[in-house]
PDB file of N, CA and C in Angstrom:
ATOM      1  N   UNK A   1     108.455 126.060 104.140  1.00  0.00           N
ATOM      2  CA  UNK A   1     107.110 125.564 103.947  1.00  0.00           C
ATOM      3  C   UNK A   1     106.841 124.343 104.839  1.00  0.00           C
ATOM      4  N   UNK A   2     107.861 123.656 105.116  1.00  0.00           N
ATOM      5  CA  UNK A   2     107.379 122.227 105.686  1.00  0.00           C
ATOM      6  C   UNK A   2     107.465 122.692 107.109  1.00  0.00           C
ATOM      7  N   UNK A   3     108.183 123.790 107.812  1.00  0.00           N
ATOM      8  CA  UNK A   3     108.237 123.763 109.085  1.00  0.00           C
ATOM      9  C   UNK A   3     106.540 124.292 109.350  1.00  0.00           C
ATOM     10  N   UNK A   4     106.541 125.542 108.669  1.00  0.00           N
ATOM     11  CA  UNK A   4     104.820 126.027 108.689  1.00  0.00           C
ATOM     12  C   UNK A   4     103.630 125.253 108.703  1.00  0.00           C
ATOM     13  N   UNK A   5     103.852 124.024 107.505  1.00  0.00           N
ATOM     14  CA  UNK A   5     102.614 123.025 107.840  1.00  0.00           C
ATOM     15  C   UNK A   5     102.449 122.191 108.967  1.00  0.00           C
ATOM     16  N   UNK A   6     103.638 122.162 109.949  1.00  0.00           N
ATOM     17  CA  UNK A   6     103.497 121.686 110.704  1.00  0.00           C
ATOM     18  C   UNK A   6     103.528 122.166 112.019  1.00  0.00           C
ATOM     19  N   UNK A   7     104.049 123.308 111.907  1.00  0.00           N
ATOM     20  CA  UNK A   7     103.520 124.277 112.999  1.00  0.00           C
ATOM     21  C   UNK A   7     105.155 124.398 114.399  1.00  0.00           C
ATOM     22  N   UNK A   8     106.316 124.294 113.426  1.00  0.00           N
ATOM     23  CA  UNK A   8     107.568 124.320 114.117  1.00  0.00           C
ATOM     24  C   UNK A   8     108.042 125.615 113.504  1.00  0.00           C
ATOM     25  N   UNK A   9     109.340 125.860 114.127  1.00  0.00           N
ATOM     26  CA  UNK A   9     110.240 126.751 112.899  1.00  0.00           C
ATOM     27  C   UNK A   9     111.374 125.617 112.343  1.00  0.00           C
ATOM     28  N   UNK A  10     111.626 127.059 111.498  1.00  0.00           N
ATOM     29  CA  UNK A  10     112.506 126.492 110.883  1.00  0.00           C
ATOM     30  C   UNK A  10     113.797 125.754 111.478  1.00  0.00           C
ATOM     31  N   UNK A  11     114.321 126.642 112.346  1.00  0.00           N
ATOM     32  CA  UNK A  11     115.468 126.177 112.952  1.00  0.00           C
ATOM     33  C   UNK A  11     115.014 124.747 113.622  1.00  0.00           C
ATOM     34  N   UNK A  12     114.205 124.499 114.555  1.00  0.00           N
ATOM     35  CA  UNK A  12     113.422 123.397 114.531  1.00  0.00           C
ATOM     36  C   UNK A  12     113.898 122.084 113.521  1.00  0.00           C
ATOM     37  N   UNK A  13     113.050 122.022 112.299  1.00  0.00           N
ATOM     38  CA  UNK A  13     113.210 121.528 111.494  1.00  0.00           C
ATOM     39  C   UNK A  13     114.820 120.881 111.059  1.00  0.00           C
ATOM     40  N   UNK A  14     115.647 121.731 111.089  1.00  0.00           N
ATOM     41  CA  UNK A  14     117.039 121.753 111.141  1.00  0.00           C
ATOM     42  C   UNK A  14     117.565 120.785 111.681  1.00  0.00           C
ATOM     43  N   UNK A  15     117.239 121.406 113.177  1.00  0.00           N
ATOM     44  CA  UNK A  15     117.556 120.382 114.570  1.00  0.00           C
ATOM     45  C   UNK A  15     117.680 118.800 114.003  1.00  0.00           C
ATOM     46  N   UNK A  16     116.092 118.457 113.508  1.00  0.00           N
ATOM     47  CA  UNK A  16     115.326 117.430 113.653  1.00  0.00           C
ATOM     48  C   UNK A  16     116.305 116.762 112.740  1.00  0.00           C
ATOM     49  N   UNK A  17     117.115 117.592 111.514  1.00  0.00           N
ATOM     50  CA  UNK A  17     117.707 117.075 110.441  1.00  0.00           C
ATOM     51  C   UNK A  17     118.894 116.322 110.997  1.00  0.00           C
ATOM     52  N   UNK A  18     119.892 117.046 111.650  1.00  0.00           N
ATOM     53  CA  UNK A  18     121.136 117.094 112.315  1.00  0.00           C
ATOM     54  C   UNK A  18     121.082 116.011 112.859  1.00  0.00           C
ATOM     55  N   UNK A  19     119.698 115.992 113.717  1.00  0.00           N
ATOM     56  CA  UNK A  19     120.314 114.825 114.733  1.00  0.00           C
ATOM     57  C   UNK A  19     119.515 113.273 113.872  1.00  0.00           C
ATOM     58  N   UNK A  20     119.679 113.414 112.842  1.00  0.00           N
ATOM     59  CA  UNK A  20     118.828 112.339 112.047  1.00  0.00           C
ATOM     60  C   UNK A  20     117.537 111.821 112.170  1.00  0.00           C
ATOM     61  N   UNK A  21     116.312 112.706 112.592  1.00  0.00           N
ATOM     62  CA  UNK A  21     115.276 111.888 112.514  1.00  0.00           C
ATOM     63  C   UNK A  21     114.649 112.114 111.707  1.00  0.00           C
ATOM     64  N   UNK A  22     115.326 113.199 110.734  1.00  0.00           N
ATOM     65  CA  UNK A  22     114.166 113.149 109.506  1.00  0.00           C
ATOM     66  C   UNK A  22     115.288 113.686 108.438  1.00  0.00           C
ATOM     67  N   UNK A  23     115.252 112.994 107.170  1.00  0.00           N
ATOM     68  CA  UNK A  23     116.743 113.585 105.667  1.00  0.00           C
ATOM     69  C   UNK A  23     115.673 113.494 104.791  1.00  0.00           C
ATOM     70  N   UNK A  24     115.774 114.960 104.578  1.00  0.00           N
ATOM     71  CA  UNK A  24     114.961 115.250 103.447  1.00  0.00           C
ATOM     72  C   UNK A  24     115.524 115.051 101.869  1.00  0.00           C
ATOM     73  N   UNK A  25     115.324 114.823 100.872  1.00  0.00           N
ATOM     74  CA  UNK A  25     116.172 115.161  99.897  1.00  0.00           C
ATOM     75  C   UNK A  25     116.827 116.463  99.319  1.00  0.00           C
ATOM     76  N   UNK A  26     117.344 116.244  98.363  1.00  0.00           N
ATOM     77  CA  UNK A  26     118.142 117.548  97.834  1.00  0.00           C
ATOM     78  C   UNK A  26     118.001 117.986  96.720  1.00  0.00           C
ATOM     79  N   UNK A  27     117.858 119.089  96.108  1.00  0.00           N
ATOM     80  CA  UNK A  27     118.326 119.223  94.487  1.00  0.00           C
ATOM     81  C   UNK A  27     119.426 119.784  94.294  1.00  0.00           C
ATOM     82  N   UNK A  28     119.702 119.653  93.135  1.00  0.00           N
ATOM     83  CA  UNK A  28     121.103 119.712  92.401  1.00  0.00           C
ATOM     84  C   UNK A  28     121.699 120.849  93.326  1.00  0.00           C
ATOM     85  N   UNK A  29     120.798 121.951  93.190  1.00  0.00           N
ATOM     86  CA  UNK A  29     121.595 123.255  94.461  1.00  0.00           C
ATOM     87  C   UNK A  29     121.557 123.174  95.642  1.00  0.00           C
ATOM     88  N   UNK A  30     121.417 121.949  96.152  1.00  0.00           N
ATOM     89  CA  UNK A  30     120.848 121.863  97.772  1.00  0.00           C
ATOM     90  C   UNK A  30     119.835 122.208  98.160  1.00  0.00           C
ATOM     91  N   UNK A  31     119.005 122.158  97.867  1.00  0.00           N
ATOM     92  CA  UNK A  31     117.686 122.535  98.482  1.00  0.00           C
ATOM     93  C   UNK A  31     116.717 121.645  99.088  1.00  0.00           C
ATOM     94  N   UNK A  32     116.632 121.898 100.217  1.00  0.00           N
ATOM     95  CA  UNK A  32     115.924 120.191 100.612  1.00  0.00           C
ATOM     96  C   UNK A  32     114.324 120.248 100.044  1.00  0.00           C
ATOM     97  N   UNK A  33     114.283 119.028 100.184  1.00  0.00           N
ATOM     98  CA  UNK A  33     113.096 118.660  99.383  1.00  0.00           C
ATOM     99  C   UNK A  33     112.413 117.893 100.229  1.00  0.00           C
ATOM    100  N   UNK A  34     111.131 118.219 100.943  1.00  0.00           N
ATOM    101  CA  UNK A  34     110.037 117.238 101.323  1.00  0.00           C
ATOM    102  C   UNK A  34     109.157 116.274 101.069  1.00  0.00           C
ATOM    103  N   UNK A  35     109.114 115.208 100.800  1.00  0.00           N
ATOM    104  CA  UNK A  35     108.017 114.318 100.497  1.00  0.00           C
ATOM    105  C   UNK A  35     107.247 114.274 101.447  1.00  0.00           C
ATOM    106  N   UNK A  36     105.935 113.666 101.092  1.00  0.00           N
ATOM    107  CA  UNK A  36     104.615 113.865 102.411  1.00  0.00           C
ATOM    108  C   UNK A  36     105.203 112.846 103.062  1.00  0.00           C
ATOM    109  N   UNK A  37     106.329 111.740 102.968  1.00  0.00           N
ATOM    110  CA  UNK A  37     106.419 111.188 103.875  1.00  0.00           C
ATOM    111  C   UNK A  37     107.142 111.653 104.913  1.00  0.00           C
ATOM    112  N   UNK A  38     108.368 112.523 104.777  1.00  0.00           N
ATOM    113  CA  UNK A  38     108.687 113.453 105.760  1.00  0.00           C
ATOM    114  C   UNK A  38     107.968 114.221 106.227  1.00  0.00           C
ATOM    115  N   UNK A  39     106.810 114.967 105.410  1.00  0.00           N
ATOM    116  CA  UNK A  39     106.320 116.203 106.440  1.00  0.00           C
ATOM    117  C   UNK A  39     105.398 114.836 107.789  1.00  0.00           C
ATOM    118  N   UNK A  40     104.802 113.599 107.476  1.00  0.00           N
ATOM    119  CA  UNK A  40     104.292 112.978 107.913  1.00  0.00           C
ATOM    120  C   UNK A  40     105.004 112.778 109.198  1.00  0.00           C
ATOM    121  N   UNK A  41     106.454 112.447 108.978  1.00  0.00           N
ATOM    122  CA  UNK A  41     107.369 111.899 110.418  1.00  0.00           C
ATOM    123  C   UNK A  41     107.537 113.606 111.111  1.00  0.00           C
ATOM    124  N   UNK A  42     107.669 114.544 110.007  1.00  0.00           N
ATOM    125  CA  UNK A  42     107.519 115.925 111.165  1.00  0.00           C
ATOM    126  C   UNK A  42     106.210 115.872 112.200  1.00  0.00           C
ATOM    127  N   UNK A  43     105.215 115.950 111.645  1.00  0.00           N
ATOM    128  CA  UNK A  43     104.182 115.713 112.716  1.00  0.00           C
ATOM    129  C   UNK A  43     104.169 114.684 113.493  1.00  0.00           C
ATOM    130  N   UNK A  44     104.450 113.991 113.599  1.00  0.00           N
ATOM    131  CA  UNK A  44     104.792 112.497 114.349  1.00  0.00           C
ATOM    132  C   UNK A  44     105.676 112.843 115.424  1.00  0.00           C
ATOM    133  N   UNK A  45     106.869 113.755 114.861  1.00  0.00           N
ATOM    134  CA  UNK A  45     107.922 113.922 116.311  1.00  0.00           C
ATOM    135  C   UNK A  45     107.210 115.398 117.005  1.00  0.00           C
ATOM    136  N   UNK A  46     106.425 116.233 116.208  1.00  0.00           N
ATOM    137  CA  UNK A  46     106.216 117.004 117.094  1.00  0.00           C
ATOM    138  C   UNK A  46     104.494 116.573 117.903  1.00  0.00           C
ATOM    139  N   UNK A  47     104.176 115.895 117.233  1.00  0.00           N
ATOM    140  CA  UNK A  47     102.933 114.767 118.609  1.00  0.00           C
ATOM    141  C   UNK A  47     104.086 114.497 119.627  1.00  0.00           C
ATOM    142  N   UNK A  48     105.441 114.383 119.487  1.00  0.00           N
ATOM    143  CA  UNK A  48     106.128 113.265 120.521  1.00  0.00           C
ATOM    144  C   UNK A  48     106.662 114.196 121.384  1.00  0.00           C
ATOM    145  N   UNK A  49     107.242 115.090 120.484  1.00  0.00           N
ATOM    146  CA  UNK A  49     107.502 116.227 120.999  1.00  0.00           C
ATOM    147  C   UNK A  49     106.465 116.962 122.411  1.00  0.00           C
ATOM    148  N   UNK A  50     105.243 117.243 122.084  1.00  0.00           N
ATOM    149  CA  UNK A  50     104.295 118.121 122.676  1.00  0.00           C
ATOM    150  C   UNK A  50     104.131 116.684 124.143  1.00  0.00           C
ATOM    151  N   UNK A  51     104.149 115.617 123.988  1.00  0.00           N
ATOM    152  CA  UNK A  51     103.980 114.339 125.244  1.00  0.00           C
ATOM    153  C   UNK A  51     105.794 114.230 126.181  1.00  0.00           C
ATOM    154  N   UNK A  52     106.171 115.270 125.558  1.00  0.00           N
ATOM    155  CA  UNK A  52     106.939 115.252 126.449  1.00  0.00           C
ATOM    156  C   UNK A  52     108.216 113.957 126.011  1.00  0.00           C
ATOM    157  N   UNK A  53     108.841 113.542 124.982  1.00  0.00           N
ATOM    158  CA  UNK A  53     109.262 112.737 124.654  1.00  0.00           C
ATOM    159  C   UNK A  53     110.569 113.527 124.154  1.00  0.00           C
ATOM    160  N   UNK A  54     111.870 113.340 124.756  1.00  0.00           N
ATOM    161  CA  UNK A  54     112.910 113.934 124.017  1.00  0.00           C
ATOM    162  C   UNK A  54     113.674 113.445 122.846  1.00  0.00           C
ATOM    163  N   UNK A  55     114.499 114.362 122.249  1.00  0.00           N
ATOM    164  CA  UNK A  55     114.877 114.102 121.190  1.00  0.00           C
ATOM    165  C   UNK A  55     115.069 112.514 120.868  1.00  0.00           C
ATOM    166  N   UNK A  56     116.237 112.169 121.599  1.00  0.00           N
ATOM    167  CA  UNK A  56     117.002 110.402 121.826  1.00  0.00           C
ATOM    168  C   UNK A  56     115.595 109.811 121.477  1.00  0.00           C
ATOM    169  N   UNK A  57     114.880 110.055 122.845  1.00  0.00           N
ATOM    170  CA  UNK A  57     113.501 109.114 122.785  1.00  0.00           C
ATOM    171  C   UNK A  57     112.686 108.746 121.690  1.00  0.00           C
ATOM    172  N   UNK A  58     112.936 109.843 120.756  1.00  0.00           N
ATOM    173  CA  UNK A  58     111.951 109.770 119.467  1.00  0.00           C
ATOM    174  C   UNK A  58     112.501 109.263 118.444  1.00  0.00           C
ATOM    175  N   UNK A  59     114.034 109.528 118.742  1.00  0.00           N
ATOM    176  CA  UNK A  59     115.009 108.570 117.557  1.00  0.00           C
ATOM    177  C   UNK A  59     114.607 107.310 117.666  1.00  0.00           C
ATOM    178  N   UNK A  60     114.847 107.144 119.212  1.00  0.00           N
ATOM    179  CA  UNK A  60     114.972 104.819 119.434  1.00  0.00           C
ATOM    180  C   UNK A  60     113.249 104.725 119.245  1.00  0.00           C
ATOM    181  N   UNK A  61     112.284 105.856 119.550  1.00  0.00           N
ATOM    182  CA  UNK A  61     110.868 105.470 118.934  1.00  0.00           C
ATOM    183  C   UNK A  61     110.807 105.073 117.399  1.00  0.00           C
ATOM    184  N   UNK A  62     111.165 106.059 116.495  1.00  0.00           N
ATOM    185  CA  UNK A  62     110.989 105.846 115.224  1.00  0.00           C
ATOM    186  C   UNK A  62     112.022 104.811 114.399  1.00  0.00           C
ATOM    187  N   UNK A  63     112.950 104.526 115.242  1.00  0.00           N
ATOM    188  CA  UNK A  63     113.342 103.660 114.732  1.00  0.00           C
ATOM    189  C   UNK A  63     113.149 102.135 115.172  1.00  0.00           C
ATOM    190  N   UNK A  64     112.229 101.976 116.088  1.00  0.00           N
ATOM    191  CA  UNK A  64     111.764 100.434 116.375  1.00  0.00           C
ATOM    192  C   UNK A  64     110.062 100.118 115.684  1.00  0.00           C
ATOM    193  N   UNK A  65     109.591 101.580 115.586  1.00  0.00           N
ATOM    194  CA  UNK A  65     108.349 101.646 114.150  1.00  0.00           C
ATOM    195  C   UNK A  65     108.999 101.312 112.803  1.00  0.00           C
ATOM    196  N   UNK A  66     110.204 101.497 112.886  1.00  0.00           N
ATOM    197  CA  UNK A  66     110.732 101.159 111.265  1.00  0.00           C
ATOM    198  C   UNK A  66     110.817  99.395 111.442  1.00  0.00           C
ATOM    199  N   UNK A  67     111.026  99.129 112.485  1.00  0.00           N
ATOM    200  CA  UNK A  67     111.771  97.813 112.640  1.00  0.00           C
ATOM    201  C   UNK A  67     110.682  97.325 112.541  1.00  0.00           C
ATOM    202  N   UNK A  68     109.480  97.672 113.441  1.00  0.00           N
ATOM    203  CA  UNK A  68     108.547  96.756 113.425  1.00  0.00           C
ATOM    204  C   UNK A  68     107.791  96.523 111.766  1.00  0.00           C
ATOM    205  N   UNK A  69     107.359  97.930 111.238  1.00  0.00           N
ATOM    206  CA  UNK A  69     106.687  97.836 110.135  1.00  0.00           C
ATOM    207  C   UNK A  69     108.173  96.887 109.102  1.00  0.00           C
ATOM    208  N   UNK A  70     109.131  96.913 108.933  1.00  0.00           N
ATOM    209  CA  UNK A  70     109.614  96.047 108.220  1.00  0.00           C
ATOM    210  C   UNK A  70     109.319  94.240 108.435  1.00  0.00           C
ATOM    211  N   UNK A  71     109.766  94.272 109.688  1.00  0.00           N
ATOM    212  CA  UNK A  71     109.114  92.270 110.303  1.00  0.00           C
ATOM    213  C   UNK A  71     107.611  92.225 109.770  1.00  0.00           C
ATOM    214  N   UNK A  72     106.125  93.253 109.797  1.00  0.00           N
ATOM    215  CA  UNK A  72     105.314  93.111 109.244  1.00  0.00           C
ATOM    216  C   UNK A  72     105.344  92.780 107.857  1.00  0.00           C
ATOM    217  N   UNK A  73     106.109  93.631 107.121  1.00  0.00           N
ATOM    218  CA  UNK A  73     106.131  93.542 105.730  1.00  0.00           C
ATOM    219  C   UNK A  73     107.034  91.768 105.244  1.00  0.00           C
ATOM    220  N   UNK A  74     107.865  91.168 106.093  1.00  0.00           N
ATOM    221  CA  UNK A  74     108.397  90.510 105.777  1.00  0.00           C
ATOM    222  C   UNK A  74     107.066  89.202 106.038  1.00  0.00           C
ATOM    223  N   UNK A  75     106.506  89.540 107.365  1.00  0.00           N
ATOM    224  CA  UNK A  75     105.352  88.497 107.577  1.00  0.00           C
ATOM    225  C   UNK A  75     104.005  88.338 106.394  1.00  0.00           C
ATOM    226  N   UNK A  76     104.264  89.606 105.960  1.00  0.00           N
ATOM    227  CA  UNK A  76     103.160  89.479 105.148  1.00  0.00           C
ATOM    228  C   UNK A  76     103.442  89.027 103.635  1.00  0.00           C
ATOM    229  N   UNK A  77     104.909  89.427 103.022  1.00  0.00           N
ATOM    230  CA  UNK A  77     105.530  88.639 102.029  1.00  0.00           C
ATOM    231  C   UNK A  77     105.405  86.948 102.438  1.00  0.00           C
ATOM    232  N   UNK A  78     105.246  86.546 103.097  1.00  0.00           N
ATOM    233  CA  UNK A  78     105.418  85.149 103.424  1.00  0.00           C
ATOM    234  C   UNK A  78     104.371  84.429 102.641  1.00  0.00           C
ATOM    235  N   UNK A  79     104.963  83.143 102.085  1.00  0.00           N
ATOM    236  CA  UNK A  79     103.817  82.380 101.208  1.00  0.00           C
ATOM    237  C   UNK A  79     102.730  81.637 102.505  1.00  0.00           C
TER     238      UNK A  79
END
């Protein structure tokens, strides 16, 4: 279901898992589980994807959006 809403396959999806840019959760039988915040970062790598941005590239991308939105959140905790 989550590869379909976003317009990948499955194996795709997989990929994306393996090489860590997106861990979905699990249930008790393994079954991964999507939150909209994952299907959200699926569309995100495949925007990055379609500009021509390879795998690596989208890792050190999404992970300096994590960095940044955390320093925001810390700026904005500030008294």
């Amino acid at each position: 279901m989550a590869a379909r809403s976003v317009g990948v396959s499955v194996q795709t999806v997989r990929l994306y898992e393996l090489r860590g840019l997106i861990s979905p959760g699990r249930t008790a039988g393994g079954t991964r589980r999507y939150r909209e915040e994952d299907l959200a970062r699926l569309k995100q790598i495949s925007v990055l994807t379609d500009r021509g941005v390879n795998l690596a590239g989208i890792g050190i991308i999404l992970d300096l959006e994590a960095e940044n939105d955390a320093l925001r959140n810390r700026l904005d905790a500030r008294p």
